[in-house]
C-alpha atoms as a PDB file:
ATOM      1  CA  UNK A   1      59.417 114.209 108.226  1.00  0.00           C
ATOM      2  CA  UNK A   2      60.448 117.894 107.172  1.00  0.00           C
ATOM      3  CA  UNK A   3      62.590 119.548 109.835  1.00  0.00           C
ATOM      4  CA  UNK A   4      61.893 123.839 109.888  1.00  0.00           C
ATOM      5  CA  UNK A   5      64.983 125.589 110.651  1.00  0.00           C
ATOM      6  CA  UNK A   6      64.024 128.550 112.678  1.00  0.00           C
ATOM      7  CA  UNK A   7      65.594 132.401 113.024  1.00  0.00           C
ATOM      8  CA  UNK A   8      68.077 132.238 115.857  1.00  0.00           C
ATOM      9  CA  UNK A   9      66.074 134.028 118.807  1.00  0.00           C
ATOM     10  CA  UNK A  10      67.277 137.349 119.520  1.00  0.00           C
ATOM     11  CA  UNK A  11      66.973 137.792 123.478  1.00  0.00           C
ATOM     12  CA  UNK A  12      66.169 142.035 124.080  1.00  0.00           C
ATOM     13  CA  UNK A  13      66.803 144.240 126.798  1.00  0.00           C
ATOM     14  CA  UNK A  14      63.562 145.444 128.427  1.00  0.00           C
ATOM     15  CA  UNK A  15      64.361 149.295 126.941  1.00  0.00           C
ATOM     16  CA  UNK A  16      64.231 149.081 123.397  1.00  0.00           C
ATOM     17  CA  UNK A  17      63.960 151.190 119.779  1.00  0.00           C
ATOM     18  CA  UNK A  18      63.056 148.821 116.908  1.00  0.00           C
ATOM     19  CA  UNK A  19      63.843 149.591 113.198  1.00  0.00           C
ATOM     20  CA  UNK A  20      62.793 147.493 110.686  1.00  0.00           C
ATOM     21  CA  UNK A  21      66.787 146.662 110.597  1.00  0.00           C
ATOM     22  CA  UNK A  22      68.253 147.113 113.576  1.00  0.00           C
ATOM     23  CA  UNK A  23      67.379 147.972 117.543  1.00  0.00           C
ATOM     24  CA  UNK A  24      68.751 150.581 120.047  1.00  0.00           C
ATOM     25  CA  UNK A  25      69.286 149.129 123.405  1.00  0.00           C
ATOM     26  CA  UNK A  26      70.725 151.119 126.084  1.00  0.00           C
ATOM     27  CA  UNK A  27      74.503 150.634 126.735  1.00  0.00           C
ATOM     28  CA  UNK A  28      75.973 148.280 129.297  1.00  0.00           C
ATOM     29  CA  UNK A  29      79.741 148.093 130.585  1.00  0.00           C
ATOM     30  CA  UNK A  30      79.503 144.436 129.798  1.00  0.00           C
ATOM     31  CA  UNK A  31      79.319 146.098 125.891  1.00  0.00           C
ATOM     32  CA  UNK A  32      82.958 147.568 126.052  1.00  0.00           C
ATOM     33  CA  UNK A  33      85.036 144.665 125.139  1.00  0.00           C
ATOM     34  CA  UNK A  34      88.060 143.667 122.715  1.00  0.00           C
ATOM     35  CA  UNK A  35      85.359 144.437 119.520  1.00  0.00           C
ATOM     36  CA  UNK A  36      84.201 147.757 121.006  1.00  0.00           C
ATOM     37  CA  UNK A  37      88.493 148.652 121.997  1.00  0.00           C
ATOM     38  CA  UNK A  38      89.338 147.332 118.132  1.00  0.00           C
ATOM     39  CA  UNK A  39      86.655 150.146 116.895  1.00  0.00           C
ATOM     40  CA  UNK A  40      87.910 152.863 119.028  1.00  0.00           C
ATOM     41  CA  UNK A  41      91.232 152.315 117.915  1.00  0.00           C
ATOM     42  CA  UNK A  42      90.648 152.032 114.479  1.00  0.00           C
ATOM     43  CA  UNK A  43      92.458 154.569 112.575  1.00  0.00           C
ATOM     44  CA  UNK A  44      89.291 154.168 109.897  1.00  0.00           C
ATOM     45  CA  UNK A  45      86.535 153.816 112.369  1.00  0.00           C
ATOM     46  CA  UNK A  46      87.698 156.748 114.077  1.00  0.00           C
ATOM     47  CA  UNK A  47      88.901 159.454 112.044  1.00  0.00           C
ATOM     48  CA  UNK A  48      85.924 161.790 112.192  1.00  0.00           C
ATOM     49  CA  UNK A  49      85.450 161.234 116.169  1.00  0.00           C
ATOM     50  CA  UNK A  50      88.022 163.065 118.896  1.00  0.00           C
ATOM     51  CA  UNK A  51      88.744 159.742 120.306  1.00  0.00           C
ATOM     52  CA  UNK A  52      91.339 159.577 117.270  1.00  0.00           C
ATOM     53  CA  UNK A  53      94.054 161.953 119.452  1.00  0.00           C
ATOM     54  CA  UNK A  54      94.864 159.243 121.711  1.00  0.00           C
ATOM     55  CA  UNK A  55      94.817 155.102 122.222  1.00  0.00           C
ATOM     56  CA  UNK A  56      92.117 154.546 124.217  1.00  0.00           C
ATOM     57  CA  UNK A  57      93.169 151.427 126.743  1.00  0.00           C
ATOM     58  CA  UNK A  58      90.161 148.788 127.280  1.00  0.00           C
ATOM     59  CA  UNK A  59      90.116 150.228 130.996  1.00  0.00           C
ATOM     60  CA  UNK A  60      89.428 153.634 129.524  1.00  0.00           C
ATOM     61  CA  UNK A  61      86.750 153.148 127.475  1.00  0.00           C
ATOM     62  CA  UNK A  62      85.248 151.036 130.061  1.00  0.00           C
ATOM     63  CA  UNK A  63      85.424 154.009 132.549  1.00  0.00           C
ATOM     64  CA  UNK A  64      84.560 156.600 129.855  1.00  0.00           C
ATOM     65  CA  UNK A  65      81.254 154.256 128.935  1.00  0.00           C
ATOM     66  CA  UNK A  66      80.101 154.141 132.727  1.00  0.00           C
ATOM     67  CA  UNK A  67      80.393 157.484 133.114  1.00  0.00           C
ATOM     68  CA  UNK A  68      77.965 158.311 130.098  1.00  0.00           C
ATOM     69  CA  UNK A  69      75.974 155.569 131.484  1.00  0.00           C
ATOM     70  CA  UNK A  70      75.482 157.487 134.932  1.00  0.00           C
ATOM     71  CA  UNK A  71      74.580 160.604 133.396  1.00  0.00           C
ATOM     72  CA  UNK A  72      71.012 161.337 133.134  1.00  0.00           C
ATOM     73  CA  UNK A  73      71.362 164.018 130.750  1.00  0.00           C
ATOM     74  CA  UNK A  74      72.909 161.600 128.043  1.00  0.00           C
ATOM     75  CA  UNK A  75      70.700 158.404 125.666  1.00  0.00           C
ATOM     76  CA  UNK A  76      73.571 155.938 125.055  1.00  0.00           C
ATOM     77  CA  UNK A  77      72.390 152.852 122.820  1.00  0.00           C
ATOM     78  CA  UNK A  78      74.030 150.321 121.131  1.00  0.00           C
ATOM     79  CA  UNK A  79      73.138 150.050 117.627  1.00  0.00           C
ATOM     80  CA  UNK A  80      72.196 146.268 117.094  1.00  0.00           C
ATOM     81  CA  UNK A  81      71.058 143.716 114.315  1.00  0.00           C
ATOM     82  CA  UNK A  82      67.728 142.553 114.218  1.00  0.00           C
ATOM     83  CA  UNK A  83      68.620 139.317 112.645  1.00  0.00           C
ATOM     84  CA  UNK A  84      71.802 138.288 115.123  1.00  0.00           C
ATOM     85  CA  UNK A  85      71.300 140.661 118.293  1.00  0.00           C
ATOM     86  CA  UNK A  86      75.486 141.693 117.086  1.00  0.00           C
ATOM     87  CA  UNK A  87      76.588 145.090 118.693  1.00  0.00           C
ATOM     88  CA  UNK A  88      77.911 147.284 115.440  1.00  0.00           C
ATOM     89  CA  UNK A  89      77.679 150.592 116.518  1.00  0.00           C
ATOM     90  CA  UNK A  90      76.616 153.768 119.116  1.00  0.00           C
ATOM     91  CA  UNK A  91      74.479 156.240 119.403  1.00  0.00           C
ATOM     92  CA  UNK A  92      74.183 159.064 121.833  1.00  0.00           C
ATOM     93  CA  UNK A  93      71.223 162.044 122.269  1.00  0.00           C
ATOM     94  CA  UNK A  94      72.993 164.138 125.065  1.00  0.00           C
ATOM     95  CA  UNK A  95      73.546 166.209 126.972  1.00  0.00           C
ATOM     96  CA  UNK A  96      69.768 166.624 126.799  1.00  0.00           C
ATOM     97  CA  UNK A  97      68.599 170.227 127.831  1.00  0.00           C
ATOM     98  CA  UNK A  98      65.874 169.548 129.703  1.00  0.00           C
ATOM     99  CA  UNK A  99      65.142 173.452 129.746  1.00  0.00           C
ATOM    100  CA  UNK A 100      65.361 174.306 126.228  1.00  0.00           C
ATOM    101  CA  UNK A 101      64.028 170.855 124.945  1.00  0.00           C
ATOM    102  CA  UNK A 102      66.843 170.275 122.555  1.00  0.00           C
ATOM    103  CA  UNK A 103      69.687 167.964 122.196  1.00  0.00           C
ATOM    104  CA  UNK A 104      73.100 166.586 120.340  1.00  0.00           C
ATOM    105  CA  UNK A 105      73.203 163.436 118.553  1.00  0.00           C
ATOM    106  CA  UNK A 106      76.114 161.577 117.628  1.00  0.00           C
ATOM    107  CA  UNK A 107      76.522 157.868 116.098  1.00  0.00           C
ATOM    108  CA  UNK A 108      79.093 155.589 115.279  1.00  0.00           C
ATOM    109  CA  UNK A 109      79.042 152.315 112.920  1.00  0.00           C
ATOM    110  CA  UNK A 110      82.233 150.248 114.221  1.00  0.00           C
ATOM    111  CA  UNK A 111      82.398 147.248 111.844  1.00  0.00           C
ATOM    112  CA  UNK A 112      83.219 148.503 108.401  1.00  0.00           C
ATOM    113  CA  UNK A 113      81.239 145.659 106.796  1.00  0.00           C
ATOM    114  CA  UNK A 114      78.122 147.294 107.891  1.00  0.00           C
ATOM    115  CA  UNK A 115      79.018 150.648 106.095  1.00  0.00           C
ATOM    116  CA  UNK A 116      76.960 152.279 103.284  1.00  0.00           C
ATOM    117  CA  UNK A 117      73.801 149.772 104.205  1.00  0.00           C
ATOM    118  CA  UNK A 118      71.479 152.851 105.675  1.00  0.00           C
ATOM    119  CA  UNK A 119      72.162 151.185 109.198  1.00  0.00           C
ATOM    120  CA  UNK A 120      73.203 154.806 110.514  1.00  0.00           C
ATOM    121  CA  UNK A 121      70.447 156.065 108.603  1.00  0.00           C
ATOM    122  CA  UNK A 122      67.845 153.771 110.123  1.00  0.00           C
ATOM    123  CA  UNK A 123      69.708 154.217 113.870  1.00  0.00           C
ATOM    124  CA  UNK A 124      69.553 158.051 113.567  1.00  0.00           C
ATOM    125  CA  UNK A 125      65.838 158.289 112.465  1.00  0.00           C
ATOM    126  CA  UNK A 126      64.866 155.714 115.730  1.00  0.00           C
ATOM    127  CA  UNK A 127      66.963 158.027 118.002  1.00  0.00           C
ATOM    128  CA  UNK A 128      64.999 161.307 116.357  1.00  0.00           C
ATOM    129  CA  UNK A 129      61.566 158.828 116.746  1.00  0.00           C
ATOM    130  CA  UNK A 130      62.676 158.741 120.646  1.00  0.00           C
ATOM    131  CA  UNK A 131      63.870 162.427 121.192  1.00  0.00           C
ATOM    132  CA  UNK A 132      60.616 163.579 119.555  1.00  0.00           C
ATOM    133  CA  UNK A 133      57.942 161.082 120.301  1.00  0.00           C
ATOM    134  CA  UNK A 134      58.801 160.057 123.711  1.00  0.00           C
ATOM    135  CA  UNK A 135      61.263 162.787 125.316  1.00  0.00           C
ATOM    136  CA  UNK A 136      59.227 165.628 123.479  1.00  0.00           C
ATOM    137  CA  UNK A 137      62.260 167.234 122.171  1.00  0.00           C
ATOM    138  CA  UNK A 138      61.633 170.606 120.245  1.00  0.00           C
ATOM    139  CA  UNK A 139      65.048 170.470 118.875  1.00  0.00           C
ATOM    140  CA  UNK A 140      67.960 168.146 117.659  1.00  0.00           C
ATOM    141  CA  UNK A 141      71.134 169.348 117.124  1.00  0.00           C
ATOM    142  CA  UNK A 142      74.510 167.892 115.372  1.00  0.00           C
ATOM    143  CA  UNK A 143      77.545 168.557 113.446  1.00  0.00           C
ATOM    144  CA  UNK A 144      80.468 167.312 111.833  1.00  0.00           C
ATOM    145  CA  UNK A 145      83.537 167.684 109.866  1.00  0.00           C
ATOM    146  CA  UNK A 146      82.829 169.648 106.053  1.00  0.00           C
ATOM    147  CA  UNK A 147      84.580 166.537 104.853  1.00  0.00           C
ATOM    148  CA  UNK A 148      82.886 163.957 106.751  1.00  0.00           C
ATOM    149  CA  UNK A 149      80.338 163.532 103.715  1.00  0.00           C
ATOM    150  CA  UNK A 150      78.834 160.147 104.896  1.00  0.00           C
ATOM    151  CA  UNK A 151      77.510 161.599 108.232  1.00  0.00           C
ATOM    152  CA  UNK A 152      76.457 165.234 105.793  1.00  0.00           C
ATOM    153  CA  UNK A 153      74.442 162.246 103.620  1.00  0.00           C
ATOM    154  CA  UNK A 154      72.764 160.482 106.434  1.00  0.00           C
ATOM    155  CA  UNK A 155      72.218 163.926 108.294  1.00  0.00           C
ATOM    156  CA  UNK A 156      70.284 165.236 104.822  1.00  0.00           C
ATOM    157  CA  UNK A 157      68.795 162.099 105.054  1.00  0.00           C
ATOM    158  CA  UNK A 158      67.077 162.460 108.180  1.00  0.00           C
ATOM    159  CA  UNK A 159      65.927 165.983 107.435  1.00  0.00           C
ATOM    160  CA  UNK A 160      68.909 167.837 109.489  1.00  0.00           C
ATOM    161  CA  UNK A 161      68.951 171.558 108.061  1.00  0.00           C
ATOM    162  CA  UNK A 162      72.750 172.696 107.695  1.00  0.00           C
ATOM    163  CA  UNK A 163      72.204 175.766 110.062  1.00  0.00           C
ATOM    164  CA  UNK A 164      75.947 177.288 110.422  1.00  0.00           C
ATOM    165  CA  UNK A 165      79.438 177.048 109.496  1.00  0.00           C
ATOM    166  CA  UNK A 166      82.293 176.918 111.901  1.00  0.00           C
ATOM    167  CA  UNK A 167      85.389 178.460 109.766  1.00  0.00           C
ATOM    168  CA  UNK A 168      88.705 177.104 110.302  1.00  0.00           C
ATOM    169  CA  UNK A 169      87.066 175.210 113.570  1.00  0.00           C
ATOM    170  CA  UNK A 170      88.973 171.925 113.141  1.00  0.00           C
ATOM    171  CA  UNK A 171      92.334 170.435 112.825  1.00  0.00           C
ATOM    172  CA  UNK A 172      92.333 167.661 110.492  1.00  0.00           C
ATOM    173  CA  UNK A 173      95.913 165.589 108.512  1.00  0.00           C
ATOM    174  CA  UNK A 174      97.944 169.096 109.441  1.00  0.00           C
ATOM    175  CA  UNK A 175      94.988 171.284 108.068  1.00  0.00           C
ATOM    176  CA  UNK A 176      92.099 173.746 109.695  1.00  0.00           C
ATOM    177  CA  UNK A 177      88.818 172.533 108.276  1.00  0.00           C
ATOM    178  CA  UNK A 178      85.193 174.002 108.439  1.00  0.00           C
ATOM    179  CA  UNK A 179      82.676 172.705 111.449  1.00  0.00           C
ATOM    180  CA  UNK A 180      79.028 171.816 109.840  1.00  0.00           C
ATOM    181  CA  UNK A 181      76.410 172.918 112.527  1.00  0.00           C
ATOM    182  CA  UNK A 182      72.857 171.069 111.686  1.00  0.00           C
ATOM    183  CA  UNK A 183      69.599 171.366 113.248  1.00  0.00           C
ATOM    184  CA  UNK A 184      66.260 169.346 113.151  1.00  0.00           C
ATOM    185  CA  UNK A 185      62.963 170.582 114.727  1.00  0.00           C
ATOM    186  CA  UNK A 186      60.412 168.260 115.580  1.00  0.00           C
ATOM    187  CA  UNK A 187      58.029 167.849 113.249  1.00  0.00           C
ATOM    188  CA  UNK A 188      54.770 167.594 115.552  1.00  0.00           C
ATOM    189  CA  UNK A 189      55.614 171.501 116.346  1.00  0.00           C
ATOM    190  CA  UNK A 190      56.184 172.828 113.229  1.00  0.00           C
ATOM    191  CA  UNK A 191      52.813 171.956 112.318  1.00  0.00           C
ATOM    192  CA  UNK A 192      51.328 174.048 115.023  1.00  0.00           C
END
């Protein structure tokens, strides 16, 4: 008799963006826990984000998630494998100005092994696939640190067009660095 092993099943949320890697599912509080508190407090994890000024407690991130989570201005997935369901990441399209049909986008990969595999690639161009396709942005906006080069690479990556320069913008290790300002239009309307 030959016994098949099978691929563990990976049980989805109802609302989700498939890659051919990983899926965006929308945040839950249940999400914030001792991996998600480890991330936020890593020195590594977090040196590009804000969050890096102070220790974030578990009970603050929890609040902090559920009130993104309430907001129905703000997209706030978790950036998961295919293969496992595991929660490695965030990523956020908000506020989103339902006026001027544009919005920020932000992501995070919080375990290190999954760095440098085009994960945040591959989570960034399902977020755009959402803003454009089903929210009918006209715009996405981002930016970064001038020295952040992995989120410049992915942002190039994705088509993001560097679109201004913030001089002297940000305090980074005792120094004033640049702000990157980037900008992607949707592609349906620039055919028009």
């Amino acid at each position: 008799m030959t016994t098949v092993k099978s691929k563990p099943r990976v049980v989805r949320a109802v609302s989700v963006l498939e890659g051919p890697n990983v899926y965006l599912r929308k945040i839950v509080p249940f999400d914030v826990n001792a991996n998600y508190y480890q991330w936020m407090n890593d020195p590594e994890v977090s040196k590009f984000l804000e969050v890096r000024h102070t220790r974030r407690s578990l009970k603050d991130l929890r609040e902090y998630v559920s009130s993104i989570i309430e907001r129905k201005e703000d997209a706030f997935f978790a950036i998961c494998l295919n293969e496992t369901g595991r929660h490695i990441g965030n990523i956020k399209l908000g506020p989103i100005n339902k006026d001027h049909r544009c919005a920020h986008i932000g992501f995070l990969i919080g375990e290190r092994e999954f760095w440098k595999q085009g994960i945040a690639t591959e989570a960034v161009n399902i977020m755009l696939r959402y803003a454009f396709e089903t929210l009918k942005l006209h715009k996405v906006l981002a930016g970064c640190y001038e020295n952040n080069l992995a989120s410049l690479r992915i942002f190039k990556k994705t088509g993001f067009k560097k679109e201004g320069v913030q001089a002297s913008q940000w305090l980074f290790n005792g120094k004033y660095i640049d702000g990157i300002l980037l900008g992607k239009i949707n592609p349906a309307e620039m055919k028009r």
